[in-house]
C-alpha atoms as a PDB file:
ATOM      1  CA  UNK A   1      22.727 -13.749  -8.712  1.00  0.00           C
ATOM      2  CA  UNK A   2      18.819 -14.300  -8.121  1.00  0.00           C
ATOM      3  CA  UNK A   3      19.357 -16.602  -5.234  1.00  0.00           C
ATOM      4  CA  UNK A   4      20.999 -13.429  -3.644  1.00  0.00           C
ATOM      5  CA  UNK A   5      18.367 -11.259  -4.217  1.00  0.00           C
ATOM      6  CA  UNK A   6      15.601 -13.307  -2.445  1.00  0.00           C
ATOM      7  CA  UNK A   7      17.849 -14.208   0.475  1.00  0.00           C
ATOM      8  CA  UNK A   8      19.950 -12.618   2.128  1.00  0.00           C
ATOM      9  CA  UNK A   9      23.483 -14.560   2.919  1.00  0.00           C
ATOM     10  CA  UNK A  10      25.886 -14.627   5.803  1.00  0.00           C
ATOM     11  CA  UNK A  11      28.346 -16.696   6.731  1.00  0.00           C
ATOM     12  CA  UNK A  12      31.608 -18.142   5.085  1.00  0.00           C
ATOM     13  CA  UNK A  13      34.668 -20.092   5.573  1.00  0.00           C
ATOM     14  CA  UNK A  14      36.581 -18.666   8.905  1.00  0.00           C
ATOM     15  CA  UNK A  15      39.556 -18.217  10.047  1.00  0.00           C
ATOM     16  CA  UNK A  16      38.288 -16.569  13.329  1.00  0.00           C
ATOM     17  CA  UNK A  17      39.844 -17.705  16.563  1.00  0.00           C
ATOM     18  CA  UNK A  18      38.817 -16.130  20.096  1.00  0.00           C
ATOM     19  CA  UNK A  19      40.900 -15.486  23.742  1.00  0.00           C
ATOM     20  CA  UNK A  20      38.792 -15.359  27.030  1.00  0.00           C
ATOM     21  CA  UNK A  21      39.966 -13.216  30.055  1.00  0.00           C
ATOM     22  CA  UNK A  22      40.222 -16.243  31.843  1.00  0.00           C
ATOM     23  CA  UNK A  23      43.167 -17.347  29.811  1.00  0.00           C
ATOM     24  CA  UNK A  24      45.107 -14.719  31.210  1.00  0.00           C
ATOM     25  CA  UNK A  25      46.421 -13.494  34.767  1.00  0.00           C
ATOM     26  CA  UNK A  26      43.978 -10.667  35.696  1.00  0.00           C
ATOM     27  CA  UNK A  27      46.435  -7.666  36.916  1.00  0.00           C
ATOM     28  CA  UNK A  28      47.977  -7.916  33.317  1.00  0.00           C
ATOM     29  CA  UNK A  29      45.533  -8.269  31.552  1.00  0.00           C
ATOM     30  CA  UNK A  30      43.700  -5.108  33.273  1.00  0.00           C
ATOM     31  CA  UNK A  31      46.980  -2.974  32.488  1.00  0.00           C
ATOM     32  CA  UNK A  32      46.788  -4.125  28.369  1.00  0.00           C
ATOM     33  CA  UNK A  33      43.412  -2.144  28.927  1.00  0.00           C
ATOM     34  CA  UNK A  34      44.130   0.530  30.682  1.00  0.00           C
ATOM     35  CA  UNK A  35      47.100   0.778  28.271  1.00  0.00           C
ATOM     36  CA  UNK A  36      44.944   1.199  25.194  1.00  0.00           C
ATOM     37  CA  UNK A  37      42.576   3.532  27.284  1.00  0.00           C
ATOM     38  CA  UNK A  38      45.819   6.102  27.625  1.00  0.00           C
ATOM     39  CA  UNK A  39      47.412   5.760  24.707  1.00  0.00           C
ATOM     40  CA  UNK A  40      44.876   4.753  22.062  1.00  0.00           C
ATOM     41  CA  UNK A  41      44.955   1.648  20.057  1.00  0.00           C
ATOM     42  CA  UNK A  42      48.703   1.073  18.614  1.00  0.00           C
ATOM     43  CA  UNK A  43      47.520   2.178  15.018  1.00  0.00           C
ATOM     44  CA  UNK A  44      49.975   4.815  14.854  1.00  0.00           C
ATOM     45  CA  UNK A  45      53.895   5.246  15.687  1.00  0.00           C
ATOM     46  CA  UNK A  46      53.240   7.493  18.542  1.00  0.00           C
ATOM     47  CA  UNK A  47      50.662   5.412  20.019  1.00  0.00           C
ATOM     48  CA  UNK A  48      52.348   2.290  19.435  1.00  0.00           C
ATOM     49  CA  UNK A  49      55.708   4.268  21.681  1.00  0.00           C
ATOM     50  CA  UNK A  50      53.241   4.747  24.310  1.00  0.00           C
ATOM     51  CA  UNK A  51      51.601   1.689  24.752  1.00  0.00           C
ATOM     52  CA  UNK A  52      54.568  -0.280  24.018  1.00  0.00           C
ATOM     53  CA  UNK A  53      56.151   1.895  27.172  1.00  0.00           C
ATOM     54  CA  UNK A  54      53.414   0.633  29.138  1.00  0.00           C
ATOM     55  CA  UNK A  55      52.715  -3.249  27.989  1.00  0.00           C
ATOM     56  CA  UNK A  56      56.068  -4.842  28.066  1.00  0.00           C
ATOM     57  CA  UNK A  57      57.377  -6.208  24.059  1.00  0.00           C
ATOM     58  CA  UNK A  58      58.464  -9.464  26.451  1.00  0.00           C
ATOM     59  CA  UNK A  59      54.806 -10.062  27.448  1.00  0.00           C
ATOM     60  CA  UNK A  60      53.870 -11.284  24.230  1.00  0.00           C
ATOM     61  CA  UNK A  61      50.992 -12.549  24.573  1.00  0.00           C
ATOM     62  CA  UNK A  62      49.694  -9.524  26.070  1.00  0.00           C
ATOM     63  CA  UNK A  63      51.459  -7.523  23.816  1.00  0.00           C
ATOM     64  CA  UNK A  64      49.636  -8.826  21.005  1.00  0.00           C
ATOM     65  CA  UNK A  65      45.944  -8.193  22.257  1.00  0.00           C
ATOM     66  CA  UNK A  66      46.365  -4.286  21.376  1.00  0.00           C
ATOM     67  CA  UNK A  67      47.505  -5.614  18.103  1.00  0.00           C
ATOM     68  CA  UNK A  68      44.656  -7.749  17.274  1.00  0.00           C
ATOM     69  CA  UNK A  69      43.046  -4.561  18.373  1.00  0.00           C
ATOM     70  CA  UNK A  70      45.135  -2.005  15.564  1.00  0.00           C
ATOM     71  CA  UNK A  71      44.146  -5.113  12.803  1.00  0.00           C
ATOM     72  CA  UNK A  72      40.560  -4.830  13.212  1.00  0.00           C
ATOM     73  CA  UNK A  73      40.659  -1.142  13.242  1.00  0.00           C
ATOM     74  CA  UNK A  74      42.685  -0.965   9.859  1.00  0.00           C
ATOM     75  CA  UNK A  75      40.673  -3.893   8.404  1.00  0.00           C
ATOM     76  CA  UNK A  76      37.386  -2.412   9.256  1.00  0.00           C
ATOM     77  CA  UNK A  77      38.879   1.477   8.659  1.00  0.00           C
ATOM     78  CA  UNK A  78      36.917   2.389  11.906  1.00  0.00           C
ATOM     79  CA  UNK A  79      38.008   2.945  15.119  1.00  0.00           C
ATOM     80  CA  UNK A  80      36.910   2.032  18.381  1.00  0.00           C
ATOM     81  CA  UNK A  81      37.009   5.185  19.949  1.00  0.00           C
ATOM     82  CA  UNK A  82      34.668   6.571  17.057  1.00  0.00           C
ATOM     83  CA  UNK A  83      31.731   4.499  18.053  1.00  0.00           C
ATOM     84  CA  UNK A  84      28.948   5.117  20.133  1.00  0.00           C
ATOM     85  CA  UNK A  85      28.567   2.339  22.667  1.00  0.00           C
ATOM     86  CA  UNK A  86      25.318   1.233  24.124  1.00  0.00           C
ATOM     87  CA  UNK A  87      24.927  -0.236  27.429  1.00  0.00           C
ATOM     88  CA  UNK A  88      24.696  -4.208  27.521  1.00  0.00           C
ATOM     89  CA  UNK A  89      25.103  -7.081  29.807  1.00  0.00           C
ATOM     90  CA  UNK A  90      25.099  -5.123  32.725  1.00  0.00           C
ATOM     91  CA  UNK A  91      28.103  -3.679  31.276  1.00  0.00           C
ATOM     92  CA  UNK A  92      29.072  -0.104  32.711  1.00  0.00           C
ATOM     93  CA  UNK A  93      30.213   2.012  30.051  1.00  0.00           C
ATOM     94  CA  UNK A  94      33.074   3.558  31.026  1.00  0.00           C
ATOM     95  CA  UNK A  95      34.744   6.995  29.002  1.00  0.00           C
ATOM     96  CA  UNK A  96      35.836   5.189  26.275  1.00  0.00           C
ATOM     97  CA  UNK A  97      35.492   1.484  24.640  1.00  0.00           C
ATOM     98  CA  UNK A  98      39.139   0.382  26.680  1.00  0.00           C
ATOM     99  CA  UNK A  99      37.750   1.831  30.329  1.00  0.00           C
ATOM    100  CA  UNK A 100      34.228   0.115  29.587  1.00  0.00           C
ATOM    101  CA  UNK A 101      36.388  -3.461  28.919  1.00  0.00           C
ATOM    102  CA  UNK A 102      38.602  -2.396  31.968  1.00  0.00           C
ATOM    103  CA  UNK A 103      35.902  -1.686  34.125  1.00  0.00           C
ATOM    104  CA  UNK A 104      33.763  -5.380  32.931  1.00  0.00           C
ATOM    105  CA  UNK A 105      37.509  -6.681  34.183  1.00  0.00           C
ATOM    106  CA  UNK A 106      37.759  -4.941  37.466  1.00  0.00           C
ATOM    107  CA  UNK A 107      33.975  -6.102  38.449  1.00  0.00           C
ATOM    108  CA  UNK A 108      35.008  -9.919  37.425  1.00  0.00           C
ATOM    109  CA  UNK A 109      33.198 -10.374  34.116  1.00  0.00           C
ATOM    110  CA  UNK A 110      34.747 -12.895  32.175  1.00  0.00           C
ATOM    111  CA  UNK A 111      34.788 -11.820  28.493  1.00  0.00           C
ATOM    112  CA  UNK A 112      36.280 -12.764  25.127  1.00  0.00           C
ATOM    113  CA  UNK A 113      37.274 -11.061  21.950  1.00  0.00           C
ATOM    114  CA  UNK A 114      37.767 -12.310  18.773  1.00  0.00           C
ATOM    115  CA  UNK A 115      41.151 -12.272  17.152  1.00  0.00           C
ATOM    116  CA  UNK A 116      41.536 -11.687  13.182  1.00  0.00           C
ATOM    117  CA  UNK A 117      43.018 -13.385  11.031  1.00  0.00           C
ATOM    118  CA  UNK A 118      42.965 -11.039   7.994  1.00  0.00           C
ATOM    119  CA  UNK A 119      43.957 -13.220   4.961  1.00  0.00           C
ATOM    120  CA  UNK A 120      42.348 -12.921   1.873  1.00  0.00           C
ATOM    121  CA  UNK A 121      41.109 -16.254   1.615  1.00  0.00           C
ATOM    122  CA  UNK A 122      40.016 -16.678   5.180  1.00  0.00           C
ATOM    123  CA  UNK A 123      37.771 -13.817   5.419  1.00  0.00           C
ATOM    124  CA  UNK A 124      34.512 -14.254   7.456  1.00  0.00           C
ATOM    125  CA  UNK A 125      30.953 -12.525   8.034  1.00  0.00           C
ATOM    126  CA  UNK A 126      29.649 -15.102  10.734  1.00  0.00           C
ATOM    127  CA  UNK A 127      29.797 -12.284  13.226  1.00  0.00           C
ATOM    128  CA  UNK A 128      29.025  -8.970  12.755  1.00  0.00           C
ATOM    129  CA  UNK A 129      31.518  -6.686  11.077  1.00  0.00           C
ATOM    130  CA  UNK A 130      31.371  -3.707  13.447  1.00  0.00           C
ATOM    131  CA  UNK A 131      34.195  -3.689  16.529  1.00  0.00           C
ATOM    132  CA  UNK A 132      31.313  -3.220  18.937  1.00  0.00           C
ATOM    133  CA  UNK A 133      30.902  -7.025  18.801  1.00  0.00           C
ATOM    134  CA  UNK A 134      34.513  -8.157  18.928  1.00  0.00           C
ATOM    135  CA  UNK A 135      34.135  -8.644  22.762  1.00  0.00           C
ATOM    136  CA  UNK A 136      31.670 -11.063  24.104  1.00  0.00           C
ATOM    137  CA  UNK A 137      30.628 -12.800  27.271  1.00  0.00           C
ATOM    138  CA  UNK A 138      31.905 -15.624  28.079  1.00  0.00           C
ATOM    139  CA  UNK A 139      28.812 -18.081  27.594  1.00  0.00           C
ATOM    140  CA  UNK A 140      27.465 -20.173  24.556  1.00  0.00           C
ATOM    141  CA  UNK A 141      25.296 -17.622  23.047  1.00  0.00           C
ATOM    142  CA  UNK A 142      28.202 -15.195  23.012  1.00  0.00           C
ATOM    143  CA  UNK A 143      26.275 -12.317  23.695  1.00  0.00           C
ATOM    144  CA  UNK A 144      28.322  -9.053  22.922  1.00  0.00           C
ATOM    145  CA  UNK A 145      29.807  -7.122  25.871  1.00  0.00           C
ATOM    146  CA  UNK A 146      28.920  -3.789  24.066  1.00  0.00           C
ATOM    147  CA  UNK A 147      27.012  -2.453  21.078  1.00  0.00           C
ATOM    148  CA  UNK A 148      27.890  -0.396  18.672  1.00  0.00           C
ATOM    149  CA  UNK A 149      25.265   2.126  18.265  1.00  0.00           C
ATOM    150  CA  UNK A 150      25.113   2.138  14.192  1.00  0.00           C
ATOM    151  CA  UNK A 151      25.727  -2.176  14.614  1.00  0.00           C
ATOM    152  CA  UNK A 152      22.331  -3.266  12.393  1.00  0.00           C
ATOM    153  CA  UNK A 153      23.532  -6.310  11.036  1.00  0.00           C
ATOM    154  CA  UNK A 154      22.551  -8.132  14.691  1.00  0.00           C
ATOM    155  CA  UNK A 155      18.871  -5.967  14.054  1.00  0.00           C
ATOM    156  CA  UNK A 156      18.550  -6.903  10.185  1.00  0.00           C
ATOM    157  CA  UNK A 157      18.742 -11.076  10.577  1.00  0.00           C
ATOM    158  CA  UNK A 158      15.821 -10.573  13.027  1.00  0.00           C
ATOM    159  CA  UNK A 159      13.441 -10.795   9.813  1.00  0.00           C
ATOM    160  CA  UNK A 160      13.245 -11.481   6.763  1.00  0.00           C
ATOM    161  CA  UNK A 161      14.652 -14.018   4.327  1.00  0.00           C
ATOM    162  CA  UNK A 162      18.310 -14.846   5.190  1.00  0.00           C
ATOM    163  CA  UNK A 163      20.644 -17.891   4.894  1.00  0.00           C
ATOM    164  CA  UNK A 164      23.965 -18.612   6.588  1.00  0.00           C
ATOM    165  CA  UNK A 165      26.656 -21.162   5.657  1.00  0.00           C
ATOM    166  CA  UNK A 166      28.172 -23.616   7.217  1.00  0.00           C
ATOM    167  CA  UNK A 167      31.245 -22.198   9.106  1.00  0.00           C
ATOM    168  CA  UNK A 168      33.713 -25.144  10.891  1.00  0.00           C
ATOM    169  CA  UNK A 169      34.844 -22.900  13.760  1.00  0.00           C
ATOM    170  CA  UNK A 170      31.438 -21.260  14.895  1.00  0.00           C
ATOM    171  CA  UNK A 171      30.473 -25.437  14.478  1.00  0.00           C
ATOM    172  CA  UNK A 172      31.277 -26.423  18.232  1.00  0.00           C
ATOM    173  CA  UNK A 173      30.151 -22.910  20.002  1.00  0.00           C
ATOM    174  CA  UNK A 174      26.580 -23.353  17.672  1.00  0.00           C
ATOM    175  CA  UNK A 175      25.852 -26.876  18.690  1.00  0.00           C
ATOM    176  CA  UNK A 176      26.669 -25.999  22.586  1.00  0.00           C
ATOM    177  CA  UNK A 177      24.288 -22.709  22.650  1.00  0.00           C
ATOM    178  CA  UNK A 178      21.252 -24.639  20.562  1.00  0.00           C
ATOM    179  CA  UNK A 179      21.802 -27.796  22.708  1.00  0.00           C
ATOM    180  CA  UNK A 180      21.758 -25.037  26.294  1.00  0.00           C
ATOM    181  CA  UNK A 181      18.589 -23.376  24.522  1.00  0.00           C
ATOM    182  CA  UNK A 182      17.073 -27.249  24.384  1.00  0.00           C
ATOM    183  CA  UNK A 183      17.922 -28.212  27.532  1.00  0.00           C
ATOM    184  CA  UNK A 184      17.626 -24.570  30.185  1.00  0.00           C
ATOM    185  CA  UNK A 185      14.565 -22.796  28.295  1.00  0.00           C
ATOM    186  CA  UNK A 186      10.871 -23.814  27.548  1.00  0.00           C
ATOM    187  CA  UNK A 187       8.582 -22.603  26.055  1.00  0.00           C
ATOM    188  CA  UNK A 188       6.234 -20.538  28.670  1.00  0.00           C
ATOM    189  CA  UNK A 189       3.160 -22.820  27.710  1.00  0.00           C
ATOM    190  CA  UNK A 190       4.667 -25.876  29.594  1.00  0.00           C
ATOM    191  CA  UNK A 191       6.618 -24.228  32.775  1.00  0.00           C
ATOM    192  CA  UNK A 192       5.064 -24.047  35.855  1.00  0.00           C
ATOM    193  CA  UNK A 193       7.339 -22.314  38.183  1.00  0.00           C
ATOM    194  CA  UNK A 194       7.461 -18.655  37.709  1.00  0.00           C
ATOM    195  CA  UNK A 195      11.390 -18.989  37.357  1.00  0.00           C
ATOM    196  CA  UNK A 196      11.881 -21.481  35.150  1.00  0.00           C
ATOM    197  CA  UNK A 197      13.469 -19.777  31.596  1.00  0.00           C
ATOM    198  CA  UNK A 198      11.338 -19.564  28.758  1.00  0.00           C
ATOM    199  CA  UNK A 199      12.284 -18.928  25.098  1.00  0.00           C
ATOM    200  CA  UNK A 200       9.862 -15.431  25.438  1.00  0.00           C
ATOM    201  CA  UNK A 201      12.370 -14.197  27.691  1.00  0.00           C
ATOM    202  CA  UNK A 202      15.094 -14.162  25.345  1.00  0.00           C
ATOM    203  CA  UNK A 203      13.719 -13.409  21.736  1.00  0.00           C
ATOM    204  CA  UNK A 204      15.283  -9.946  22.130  1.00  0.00           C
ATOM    205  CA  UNK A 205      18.610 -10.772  23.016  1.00  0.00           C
ATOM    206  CA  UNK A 206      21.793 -11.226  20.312  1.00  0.00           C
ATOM    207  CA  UNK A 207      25.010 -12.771  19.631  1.00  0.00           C
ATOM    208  CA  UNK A 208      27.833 -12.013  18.252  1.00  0.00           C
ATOM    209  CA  UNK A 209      27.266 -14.968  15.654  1.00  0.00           C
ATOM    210  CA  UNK A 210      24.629 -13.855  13.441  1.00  0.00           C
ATOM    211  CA  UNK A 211      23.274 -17.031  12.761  1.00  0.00           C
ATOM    212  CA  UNK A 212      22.458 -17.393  16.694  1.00  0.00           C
ATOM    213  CA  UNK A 213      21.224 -13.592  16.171  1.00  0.00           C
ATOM    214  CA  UNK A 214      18.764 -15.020  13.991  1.00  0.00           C
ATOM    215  CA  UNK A 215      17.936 -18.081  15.588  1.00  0.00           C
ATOM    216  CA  UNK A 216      17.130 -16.525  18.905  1.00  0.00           C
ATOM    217  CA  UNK A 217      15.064 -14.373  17.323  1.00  0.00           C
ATOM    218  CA  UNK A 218      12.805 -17.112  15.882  1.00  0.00           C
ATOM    219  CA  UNK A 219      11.653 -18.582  18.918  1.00  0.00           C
ATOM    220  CA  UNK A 220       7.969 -18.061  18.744  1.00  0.00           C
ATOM    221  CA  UNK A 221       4.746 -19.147  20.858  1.00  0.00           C
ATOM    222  CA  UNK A 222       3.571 -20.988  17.412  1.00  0.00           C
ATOM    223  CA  UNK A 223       4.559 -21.283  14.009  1.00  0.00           C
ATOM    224  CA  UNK A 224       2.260 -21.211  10.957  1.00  0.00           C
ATOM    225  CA  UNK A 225       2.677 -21.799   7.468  1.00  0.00           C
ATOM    226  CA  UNK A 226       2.418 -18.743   5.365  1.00  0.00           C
ATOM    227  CA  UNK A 227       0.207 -18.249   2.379  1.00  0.00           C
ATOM    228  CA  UNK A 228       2.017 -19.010  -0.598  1.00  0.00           C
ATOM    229  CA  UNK A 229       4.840 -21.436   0.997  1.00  0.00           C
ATOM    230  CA  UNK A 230       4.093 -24.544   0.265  1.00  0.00           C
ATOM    231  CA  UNK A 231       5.609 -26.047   3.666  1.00  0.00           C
ATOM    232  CA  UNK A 232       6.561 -29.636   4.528  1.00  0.00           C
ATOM    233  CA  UNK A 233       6.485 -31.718   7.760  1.00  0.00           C
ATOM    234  CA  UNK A 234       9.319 -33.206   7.096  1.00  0.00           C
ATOM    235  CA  UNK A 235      12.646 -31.403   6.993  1.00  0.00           C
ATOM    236  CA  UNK A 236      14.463 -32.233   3.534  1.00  0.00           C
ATOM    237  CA  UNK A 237      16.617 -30.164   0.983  1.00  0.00           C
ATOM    238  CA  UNK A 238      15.152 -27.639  -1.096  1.00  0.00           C
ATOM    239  CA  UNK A 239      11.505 -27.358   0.798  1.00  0.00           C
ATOM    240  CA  UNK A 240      10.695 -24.792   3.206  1.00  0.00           C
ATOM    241  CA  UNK A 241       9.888 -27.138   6.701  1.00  0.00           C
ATOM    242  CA  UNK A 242       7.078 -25.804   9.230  1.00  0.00           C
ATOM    243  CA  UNK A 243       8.220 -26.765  13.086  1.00  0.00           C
ATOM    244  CA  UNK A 244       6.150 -27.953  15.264  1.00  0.00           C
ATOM    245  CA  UNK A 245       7.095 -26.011  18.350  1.00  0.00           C
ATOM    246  CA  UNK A 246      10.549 -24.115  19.860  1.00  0.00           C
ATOM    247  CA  UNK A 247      11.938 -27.327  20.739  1.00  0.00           C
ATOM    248  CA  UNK A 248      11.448 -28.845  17.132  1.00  0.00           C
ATOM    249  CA  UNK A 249      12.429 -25.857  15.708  1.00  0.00           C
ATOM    250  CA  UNK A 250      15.606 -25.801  17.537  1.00  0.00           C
ATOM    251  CA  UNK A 251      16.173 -29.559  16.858  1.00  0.00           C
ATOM    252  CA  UNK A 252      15.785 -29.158  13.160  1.00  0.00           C
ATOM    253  CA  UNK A 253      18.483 -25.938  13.174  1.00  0.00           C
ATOM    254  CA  UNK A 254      21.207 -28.181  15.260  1.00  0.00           C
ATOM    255  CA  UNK A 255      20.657 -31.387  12.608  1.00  0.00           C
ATOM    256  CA  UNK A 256      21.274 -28.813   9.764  1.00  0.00           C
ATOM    257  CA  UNK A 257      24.627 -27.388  11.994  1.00  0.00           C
ATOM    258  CA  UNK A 258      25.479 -30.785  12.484  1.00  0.00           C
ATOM    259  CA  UNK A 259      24.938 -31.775   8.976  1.00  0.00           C
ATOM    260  CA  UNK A 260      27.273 -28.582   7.553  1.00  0.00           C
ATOM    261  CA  UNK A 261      23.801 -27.744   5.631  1.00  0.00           C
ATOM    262  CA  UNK A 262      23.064 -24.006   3.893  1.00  0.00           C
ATOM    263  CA  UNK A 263      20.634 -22.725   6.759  1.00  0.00           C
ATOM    264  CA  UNK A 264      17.774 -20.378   5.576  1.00  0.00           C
ATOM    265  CA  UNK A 265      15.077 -18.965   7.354  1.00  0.00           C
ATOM    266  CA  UNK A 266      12.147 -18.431   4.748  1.00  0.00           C
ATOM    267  CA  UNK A 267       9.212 -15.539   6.044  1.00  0.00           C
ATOM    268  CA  UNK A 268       8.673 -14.567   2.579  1.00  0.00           C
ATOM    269  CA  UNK A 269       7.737 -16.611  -0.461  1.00  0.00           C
ATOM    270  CA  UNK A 270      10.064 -16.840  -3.051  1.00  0.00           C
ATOM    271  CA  UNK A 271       9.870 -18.535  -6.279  1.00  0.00           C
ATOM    272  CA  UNK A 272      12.148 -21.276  -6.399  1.00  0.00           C
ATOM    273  CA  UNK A 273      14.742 -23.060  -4.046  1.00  0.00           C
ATOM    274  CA  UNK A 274      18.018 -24.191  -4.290  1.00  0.00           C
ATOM    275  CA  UNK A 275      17.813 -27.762  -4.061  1.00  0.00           C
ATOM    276  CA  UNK A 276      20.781 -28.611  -2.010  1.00  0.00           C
ATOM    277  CA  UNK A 277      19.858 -25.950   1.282  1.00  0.00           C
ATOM    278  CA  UNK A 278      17.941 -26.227   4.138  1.00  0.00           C
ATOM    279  CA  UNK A 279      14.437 -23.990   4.825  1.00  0.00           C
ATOM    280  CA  UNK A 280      12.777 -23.195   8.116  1.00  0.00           C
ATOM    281  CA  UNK A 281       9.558 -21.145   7.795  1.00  0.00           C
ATOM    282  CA  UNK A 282       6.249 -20.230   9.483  1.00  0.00           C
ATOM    283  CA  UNK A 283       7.935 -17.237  11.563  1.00  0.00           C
ATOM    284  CA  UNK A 284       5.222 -14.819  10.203  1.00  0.00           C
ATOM    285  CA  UNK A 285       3.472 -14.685  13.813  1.00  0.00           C
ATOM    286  CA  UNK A 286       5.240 -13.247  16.869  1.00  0.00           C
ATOM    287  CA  UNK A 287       4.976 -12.251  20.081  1.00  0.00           C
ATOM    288  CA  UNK A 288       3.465  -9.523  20.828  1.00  0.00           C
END
């Protein structure tokens, strides 16, 4: 398909569901963990004796987390301990992916992790597809706890021409992240205590939502029409809309969320658009 070939798409219908630490009493939690950290993820019948010796069959709900683990490896045929992990979040990183999480526990981080749900027909690429970014902080831009070294998918929506579909349960954590981004962060032009947050402070940081990836990425002192996009003031289907500002900018991405609208971000002219999605453009000129 063309359409594909001038921007690139994320997003789908999802099944994806998440758990927070917080959910759960601490000590047990900690020992699901350390569990997995001495017997590996259950993906095999020996590991699956050990940890089960360890994590109690009657605990299920605790049980299950190493589970949810052994799914993602098998659906994503890689495995956590294969990856390299980069630091993030203040996040010590411990000697392997289950100590690093342990460790995030012990110091009082609350964290999350996303649990699959691996029909066919409920498949989803709203977050990246690489296990460092199935465990997140506990916040509404759902920054990941670790990185997977070879991750690029959180890199790659930086720039460029990509769109991302509406996605009903990503819906409610979107619309609470753009609405902290209006109401916390500024842009530095208009602050006048040297604490306040601005949006420069936070260009480089990602989520594990791609689309929030992207967004973040986007917030720029000015924006400028392009040559050869033919922008609009006024933000309508099918024509690539110039902000005015961050705050506009942001405002325009939540009515789209809130609308269920195809999202794209246009930096590159193309020649045609689909009629029925949403542009956002003049991201040509960053900070520096």
């Amino acid at each position: 398909m063309l359409t594909a070939t001038l921007f690139l798409l994320a997003g789908g219908a999802s099944a994806l569901s998440h758990q927070c630490s917080k959910d759960f009493e601490s000590k047990t939690l900690l020992s699901v963990f350390r569990a997995m950290s001495e017997c590996g993820t259950p993906t095999s019948l020996l590991n699956s004796a050990c940890y089960d010796r360890r994590v109690r069959k009657s605990l299920r709900s605790y049980s299950k987390i190493g589970y949810d683990m052994a799914t993602w490896e098998r659906e994503t045929s890689t495995s956590f301990e294969s990856l390299k992990y980069m630091q993030h979040f203040g996040a010590d990183i411990g000697e392997s992916l289950w100590d690093s999480i342990a460790d995030a526990l012990e110091e009082n981080h609350e964290i999350c992790w996303y649990v699959p749900d691996c029909s066919t027909d409920k498949h989803s690429d709203s977050f990246s597809g690489h296990l460092g970014s199935v465990f997140f902080i506990d916040g509404p831009l759902r920054e990941p706890l670790l990185h997977a070294a070879t991750d690029t998918r959180k890199v790659d929506v930086r720039q460029g021409n990509h769109c991302f579909t509406p996605d009903p349960v990503f819906k409610p954590s979107r619309i609470e992240a753009i609405e902290t981004l209006l109401k916390d962060y500024n842009n530095e032009r208009v602050v006048s205590s040297p604490n306040a947050k601005t949006y420069r402070q936070i260009t480089r940081r990602v989520s594990t939502d791609l689309l929030l990836s992207a967004t973040l990425a986007r917030l720029i002192r000015s924006y400028r029409c392009a040559p050869k996009i033919n922008c609009t003031s006024e933000l309508v289907e099918g024509r690539p809309y110039l902000p005015e500002d961050s705050k506009d900018f942001l405002r325009k991405v939540l009515t789209v969320i809130e609308r269920d609208g195809m999202l794209c971000f246009q930096e590159k002219p193309t020649p045609f658009h689909v009629e029925e999605w949403y542009y956002v453009t003049g991201f040509k000129y960053r900070y520096s």
